[in-house]
ModelCIF file with pLDDT and N, C-alpha, C, O atoms, coordinates in Angstrom:
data_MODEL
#
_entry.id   MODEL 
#
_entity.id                         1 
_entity.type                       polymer 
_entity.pdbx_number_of_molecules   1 
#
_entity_poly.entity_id                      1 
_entity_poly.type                           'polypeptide(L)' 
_entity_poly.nstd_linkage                   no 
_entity_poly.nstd_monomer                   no 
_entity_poly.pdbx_seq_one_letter_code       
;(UNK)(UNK)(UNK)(UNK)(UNK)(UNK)(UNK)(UNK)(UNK)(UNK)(UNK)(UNK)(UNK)(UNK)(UNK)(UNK)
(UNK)(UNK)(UNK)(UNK)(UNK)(UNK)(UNK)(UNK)(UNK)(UNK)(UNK)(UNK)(UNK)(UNK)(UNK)(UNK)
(UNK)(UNK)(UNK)(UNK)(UNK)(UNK)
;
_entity_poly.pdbx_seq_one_letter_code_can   XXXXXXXXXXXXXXXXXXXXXXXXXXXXXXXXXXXXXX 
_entity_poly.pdbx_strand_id                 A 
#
loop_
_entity_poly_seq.entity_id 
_entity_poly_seq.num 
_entity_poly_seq.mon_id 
_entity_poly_seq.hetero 
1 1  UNK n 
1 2  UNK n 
1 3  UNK n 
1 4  UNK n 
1 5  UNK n 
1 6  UNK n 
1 7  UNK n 
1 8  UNK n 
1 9  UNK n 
1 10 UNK n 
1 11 UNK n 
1 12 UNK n 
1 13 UNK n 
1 14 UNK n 
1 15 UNK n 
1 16 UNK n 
1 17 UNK n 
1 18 UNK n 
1 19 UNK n 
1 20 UNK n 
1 21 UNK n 
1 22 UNK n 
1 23 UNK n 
1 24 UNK n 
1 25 UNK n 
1 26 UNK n 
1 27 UNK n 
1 28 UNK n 
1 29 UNK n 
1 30 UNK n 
1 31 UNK n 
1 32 UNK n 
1 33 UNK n 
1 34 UNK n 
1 35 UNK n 
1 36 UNK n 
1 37 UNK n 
1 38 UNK n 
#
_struct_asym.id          A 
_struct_asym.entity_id   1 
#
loop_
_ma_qa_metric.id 
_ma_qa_metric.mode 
_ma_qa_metric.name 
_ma_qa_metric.software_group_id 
_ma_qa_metric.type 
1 global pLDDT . pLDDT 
2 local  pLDDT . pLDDT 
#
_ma_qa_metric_global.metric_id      1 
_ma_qa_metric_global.metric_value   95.05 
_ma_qa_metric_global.model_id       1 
_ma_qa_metric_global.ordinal_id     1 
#
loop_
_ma_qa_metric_local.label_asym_id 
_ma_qa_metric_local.label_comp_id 
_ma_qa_metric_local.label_seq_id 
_ma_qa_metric_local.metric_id 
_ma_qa_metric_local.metric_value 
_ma_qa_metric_local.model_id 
_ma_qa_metric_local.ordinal_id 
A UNK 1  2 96.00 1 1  
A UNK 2  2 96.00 1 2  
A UNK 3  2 96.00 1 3  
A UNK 4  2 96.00 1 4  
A UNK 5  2 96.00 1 5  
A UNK 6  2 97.00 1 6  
A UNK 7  2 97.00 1 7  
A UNK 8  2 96.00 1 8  
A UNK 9  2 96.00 1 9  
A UNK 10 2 96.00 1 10 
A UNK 11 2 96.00 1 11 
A UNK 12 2 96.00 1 12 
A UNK 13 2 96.00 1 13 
A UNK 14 2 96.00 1 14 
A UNK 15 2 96.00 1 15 
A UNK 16 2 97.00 1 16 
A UNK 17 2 97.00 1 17 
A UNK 18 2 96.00 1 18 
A UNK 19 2 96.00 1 19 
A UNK 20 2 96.00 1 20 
A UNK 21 2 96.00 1 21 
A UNK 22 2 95.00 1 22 
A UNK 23 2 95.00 1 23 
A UNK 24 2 94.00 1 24 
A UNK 25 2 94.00 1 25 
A UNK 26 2 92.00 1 26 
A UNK 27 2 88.00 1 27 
A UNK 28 2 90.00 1 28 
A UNK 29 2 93.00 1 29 
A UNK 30 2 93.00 1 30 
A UNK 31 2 92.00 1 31 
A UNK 32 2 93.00 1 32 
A UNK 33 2 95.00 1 33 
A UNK 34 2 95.00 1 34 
A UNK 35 2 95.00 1 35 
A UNK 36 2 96.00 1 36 
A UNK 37 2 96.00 1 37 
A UNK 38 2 96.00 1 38 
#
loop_
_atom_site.group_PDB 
_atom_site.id 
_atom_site.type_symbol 
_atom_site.label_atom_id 
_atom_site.label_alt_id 
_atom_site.label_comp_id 
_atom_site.label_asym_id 
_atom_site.label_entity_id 
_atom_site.label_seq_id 
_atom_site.pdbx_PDB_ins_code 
_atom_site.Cartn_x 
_atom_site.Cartn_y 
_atom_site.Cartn_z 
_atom_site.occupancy 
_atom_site.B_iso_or_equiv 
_atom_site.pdbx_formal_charge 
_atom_site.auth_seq_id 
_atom_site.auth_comp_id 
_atom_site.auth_asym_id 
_atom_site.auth_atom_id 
_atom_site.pdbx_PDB_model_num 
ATOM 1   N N  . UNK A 1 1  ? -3.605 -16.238 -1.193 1.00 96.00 ? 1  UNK A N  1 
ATOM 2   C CA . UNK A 1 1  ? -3.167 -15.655 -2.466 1.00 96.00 ? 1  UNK A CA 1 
ATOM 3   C C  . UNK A 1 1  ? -3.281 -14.121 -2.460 1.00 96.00 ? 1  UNK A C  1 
ATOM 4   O O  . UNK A 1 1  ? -2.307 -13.429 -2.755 1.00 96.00 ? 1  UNK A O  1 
ATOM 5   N N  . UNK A 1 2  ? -4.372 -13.634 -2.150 1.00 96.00 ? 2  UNK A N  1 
ATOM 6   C CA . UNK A 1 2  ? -4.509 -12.263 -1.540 1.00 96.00 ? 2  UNK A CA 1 
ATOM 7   C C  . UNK A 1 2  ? -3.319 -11.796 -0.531 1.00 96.00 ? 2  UNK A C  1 
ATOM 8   O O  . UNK A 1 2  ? -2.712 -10.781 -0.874 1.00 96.00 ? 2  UNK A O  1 
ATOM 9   N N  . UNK A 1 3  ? -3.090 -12.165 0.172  1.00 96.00 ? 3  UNK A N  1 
ATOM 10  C CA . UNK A 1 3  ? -2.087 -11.570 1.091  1.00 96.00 ? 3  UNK A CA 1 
ATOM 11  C C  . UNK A 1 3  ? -0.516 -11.430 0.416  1.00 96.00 ? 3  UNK A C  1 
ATOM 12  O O  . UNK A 1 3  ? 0.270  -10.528 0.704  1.00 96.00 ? 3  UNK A O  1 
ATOM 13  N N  . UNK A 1 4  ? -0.204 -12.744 -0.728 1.00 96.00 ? 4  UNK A N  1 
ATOM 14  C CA . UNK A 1 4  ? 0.842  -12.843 -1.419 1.00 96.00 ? 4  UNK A CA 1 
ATOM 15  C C  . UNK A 1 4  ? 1.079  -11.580 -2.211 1.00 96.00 ? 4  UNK A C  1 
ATOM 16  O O  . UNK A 1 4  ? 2.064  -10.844 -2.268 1.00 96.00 ? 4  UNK A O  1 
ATOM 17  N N  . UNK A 1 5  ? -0.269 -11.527 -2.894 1.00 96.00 ? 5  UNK A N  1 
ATOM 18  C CA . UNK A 1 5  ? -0.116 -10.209 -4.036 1.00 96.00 ? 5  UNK A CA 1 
ATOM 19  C C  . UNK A 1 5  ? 0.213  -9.052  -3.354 1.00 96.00 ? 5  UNK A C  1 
ATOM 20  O O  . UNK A 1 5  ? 1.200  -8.348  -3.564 1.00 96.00 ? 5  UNK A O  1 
ATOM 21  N N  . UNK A 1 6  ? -1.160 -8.787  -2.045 1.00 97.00 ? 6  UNK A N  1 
ATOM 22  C CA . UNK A 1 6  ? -0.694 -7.679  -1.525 1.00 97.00 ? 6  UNK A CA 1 
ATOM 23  C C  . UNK A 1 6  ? 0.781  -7.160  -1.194 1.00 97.00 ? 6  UNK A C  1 
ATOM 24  O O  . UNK A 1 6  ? 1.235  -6.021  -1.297 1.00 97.00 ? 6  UNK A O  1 
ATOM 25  N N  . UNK A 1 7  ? 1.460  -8.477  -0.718 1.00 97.00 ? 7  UNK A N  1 
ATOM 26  C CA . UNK A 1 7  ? 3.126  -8.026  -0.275 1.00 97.00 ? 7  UNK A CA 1 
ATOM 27  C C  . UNK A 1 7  ? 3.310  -7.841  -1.313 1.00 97.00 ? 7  UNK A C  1 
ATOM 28  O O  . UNK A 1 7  ? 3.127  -6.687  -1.701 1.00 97.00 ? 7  UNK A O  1 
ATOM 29  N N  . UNK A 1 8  ? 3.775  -8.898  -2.319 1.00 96.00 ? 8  UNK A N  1 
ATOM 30  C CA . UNK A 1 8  ? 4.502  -8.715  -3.583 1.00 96.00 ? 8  UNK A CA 1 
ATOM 31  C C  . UNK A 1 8  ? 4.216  -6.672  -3.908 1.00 96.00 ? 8  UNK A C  1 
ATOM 32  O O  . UNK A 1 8  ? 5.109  -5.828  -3.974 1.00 96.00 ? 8  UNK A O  1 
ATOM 33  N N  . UNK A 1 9  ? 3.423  -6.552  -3.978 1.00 96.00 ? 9  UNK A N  1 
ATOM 34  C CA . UNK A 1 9  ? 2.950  -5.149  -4.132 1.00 96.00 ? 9  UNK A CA 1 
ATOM 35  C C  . UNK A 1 9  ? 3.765  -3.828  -2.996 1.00 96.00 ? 9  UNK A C  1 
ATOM 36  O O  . UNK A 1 9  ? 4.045  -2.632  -3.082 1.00 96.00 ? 9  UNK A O  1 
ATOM 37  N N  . UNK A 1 10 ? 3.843  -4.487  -2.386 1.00 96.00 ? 10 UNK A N  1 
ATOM 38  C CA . UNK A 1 10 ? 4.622  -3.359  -0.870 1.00 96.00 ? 10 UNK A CA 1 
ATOM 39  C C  . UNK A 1 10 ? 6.155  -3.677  -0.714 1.00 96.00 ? 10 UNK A C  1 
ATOM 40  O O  . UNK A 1 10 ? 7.007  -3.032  -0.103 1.00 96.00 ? 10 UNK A O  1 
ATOM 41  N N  . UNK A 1 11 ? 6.301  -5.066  -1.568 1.00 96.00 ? 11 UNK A N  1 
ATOM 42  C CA . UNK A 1 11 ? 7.645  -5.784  -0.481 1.00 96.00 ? 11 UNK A CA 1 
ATOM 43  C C  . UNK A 1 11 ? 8.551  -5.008  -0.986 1.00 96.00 ? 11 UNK A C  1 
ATOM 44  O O  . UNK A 1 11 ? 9.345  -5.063  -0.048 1.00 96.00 ? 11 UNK A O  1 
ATOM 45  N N  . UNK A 1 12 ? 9.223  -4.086  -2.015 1.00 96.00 ? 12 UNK A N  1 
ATOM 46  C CA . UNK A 1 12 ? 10.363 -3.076  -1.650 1.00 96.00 ? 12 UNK A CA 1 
ATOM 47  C C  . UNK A 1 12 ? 10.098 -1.958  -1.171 1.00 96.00 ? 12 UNK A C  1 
ATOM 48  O O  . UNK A 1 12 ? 9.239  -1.153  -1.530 1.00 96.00 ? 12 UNK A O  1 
ATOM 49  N N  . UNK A 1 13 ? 10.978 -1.886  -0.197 1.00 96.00 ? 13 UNK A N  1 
ATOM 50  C CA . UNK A 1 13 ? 11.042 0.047   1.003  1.00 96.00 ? 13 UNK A CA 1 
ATOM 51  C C  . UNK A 1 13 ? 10.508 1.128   0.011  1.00 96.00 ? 13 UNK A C  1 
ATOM 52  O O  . UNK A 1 13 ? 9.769  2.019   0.430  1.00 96.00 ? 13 UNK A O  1 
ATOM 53  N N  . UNK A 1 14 ? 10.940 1.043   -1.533 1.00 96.00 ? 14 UNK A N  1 
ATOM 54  C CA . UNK A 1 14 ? 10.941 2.021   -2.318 1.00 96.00 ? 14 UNK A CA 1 
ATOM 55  C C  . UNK A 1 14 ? 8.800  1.943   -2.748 1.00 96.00 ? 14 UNK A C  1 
ATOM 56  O O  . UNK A 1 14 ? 8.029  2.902   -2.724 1.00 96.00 ? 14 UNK A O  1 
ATOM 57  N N  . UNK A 1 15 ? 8.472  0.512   -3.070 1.00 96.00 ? 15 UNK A N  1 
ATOM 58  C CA . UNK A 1 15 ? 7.038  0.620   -3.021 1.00 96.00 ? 15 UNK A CA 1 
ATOM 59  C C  . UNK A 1 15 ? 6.457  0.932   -2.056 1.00 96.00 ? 15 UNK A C  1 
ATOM 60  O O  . UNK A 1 15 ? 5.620  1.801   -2.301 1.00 96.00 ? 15 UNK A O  1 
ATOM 61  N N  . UNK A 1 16 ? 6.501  0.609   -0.956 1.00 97.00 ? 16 UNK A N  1 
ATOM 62  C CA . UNK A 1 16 ? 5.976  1.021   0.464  1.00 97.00 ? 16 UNK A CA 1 
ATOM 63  C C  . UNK A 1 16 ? 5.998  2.447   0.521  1.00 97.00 ? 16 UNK A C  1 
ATOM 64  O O  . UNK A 1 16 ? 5.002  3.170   0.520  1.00 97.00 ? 16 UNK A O  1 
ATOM 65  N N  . UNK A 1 17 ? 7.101  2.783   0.566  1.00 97.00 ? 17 UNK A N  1 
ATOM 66  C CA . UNK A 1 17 ? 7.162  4.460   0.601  1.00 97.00 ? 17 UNK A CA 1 
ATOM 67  C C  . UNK A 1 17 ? 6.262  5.137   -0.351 1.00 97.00 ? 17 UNK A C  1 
ATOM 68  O O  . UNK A 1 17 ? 5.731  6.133   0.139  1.00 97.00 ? 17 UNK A O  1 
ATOM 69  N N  . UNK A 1 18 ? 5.888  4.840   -1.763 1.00 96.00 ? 18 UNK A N  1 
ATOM 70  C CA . UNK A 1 18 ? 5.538  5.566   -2.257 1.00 96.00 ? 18 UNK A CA 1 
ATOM 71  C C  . UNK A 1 18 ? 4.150  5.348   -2.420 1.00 96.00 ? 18 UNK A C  1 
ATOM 72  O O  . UNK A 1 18 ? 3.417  5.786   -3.306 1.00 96.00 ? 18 UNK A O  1 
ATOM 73  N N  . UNK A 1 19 ? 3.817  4.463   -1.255 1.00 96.00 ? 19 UNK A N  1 
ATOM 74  C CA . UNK A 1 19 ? 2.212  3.694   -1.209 1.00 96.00 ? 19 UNK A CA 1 
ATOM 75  C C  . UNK A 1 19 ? 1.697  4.652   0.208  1.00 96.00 ? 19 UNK A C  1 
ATOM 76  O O  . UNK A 1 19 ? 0.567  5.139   0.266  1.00 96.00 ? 19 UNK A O  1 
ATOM 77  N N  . UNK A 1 20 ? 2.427  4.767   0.985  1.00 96.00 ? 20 UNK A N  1 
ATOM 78  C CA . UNK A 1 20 ? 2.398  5.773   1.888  1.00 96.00 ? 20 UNK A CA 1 
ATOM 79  C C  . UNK A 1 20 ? 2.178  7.267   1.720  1.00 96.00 ? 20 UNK A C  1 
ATOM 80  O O  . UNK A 1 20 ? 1.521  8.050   2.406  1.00 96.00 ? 20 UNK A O  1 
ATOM 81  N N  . UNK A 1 21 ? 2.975  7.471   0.513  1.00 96.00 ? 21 UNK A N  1 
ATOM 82  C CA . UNK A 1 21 ? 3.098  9.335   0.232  1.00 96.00 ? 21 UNK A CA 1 
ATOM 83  C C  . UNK A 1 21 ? 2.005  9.322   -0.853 1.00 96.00 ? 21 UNK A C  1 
ATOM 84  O O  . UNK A 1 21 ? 1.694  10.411  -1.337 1.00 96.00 ? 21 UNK A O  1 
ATOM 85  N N  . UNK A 1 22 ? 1.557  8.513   -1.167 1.00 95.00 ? 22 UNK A N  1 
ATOM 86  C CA . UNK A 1 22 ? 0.287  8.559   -1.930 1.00 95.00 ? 22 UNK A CA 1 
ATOM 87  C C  . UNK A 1 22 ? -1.062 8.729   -1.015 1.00 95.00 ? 22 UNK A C  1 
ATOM 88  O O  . UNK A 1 22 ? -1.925 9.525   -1.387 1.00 95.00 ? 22 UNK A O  1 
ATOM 89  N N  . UNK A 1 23 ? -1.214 8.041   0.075  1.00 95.00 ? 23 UNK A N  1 
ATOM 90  C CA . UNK A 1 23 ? -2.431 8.292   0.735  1.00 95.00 ? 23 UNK A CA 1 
ATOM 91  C C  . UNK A 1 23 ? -2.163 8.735   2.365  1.00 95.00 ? 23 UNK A C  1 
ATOM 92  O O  . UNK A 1 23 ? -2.966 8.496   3.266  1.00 95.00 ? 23 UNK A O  1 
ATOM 93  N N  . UNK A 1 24 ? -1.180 9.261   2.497  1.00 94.00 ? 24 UNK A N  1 
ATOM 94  C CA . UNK A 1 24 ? -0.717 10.351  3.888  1.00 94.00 ? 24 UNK A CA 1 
ATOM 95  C C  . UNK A 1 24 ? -1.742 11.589  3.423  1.00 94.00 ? 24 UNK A C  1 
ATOM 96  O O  . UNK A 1 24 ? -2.227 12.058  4.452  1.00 94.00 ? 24 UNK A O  1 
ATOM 97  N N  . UNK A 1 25 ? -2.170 12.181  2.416  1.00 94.00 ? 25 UNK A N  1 
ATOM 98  C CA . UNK A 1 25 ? -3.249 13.387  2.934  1.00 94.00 ? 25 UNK A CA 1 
ATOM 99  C C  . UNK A 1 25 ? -3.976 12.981  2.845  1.00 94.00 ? 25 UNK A C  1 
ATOM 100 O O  . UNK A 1 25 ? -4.695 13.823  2.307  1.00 94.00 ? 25 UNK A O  1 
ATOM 101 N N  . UNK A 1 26 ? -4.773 11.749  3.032  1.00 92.00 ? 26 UNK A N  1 
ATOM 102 C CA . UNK A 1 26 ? -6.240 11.184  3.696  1.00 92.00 ? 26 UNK A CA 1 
ATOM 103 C C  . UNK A 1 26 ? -6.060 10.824  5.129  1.00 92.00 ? 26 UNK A C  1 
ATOM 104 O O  . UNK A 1 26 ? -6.944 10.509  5.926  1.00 92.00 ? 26 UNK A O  1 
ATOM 105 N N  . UNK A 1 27 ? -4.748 10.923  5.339  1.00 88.00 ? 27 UNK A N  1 
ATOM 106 C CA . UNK A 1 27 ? -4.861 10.646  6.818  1.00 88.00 ? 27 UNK A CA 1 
ATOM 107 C C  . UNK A 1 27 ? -4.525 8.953   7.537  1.00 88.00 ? 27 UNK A C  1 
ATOM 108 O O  . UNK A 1 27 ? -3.478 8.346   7.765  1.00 88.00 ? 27 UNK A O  1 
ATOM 109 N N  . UNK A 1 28 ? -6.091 8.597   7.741  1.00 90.00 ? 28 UNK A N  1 
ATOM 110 C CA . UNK A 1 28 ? -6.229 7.058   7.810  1.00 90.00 ? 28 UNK A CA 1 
ATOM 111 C C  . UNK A 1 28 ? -6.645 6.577   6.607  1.00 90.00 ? 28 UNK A C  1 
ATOM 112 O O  . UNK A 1 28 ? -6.913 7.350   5.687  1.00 90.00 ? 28 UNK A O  1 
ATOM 113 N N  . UNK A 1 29 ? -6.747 5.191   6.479  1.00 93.00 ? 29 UNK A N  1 
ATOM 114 C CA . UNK A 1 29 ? -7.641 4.532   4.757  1.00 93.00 ? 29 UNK A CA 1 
ATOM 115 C C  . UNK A 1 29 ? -7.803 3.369   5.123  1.00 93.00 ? 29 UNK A C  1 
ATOM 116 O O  . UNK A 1 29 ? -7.062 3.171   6.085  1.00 93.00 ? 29 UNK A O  1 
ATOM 117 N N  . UNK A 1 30 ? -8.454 2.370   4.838  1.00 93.00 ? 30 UNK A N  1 
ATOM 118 C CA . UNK A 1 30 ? -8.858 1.421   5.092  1.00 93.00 ? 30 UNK A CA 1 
ATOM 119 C C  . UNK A 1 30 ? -8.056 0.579   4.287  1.00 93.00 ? 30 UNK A C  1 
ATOM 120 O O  . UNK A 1 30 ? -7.833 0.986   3.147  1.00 93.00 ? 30 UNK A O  1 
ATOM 121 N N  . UNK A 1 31 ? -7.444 -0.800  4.722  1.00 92.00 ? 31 UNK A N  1 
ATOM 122 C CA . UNK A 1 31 ? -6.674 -1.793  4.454  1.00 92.00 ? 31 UNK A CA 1 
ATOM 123 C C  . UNK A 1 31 ? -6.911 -2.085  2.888  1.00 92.00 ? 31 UNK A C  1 
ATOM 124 O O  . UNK A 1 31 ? -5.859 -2.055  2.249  1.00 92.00 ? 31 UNK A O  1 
ATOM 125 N N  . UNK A 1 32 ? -7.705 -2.274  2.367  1.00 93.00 ? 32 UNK A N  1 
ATOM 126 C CA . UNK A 1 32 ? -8.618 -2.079  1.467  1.00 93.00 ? 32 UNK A CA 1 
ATOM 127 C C  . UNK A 1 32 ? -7.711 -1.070  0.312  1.00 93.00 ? 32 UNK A C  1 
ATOM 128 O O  . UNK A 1 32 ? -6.971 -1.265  -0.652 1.00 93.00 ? 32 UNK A O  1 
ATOM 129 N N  . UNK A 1 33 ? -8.137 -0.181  0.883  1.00 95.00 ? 33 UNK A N  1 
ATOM 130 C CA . UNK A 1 33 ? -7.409 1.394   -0.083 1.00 95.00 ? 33 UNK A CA 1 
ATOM 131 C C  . UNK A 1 33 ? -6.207 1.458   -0.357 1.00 95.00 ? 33 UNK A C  1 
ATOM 132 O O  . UNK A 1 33 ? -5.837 1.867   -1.457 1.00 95.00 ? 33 UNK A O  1 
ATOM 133 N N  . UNK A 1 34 ? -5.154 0.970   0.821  1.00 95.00 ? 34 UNK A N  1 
ATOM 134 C CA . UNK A 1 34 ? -4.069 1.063   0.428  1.00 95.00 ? 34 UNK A CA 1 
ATOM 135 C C  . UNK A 1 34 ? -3.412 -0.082  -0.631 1.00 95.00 ? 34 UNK A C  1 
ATOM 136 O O  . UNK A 1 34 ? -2.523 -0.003  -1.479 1.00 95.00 ? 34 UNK A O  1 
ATOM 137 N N  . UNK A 1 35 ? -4.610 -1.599  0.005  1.00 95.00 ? 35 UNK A N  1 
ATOM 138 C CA . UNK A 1 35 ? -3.931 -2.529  -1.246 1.00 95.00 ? 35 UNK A CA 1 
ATOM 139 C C  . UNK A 1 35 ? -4.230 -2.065  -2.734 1.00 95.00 ? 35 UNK A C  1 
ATOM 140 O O  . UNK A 1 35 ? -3.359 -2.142  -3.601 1.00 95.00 ? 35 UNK A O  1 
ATOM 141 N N  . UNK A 1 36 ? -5.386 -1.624  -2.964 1.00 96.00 ? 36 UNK A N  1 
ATOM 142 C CA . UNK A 1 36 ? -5.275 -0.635  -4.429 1.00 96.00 ? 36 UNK A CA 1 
ATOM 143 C C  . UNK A 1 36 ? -4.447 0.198   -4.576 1.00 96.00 ? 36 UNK A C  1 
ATOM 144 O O  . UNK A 1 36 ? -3.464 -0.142  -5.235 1.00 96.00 ? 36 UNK A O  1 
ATOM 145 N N  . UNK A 1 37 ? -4.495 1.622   -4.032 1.00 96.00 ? 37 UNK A N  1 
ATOM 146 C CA . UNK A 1 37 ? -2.889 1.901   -4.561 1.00 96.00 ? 37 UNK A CA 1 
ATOM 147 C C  . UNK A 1 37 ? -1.587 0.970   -4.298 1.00 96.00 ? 37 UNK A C  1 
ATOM 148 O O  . UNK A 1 37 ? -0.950 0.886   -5.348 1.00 96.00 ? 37 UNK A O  1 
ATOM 149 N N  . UNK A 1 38 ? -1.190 0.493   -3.604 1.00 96.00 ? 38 UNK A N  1 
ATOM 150 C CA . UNK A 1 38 ? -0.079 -0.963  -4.327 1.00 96.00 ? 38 UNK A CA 1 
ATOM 151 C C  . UNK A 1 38 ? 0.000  -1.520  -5.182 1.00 96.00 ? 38 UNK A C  1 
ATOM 152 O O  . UNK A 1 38 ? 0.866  -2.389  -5.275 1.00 96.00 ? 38 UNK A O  1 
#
């Protein structure tokens, strides 16, 4: 169920992208971090 939400959360190019340009000036983040911002 976890893994569902997480996609649901990323699954358009347009969310992904902007899940990316949100935590690109930390660099790396832990799997963790990025499913919160999603």
């Amino acid at each position: 169920p976890q893994g569902h939400e997480y996609l649901n959360n990323i699954r358009t190019d347009t969310a992904w992208s902007q899940v990316k340009t949100k935590i690109q000036p930390l660099g790396s983040v832990a799997l963790s971090v990025v499913a919160e911002v999603a």
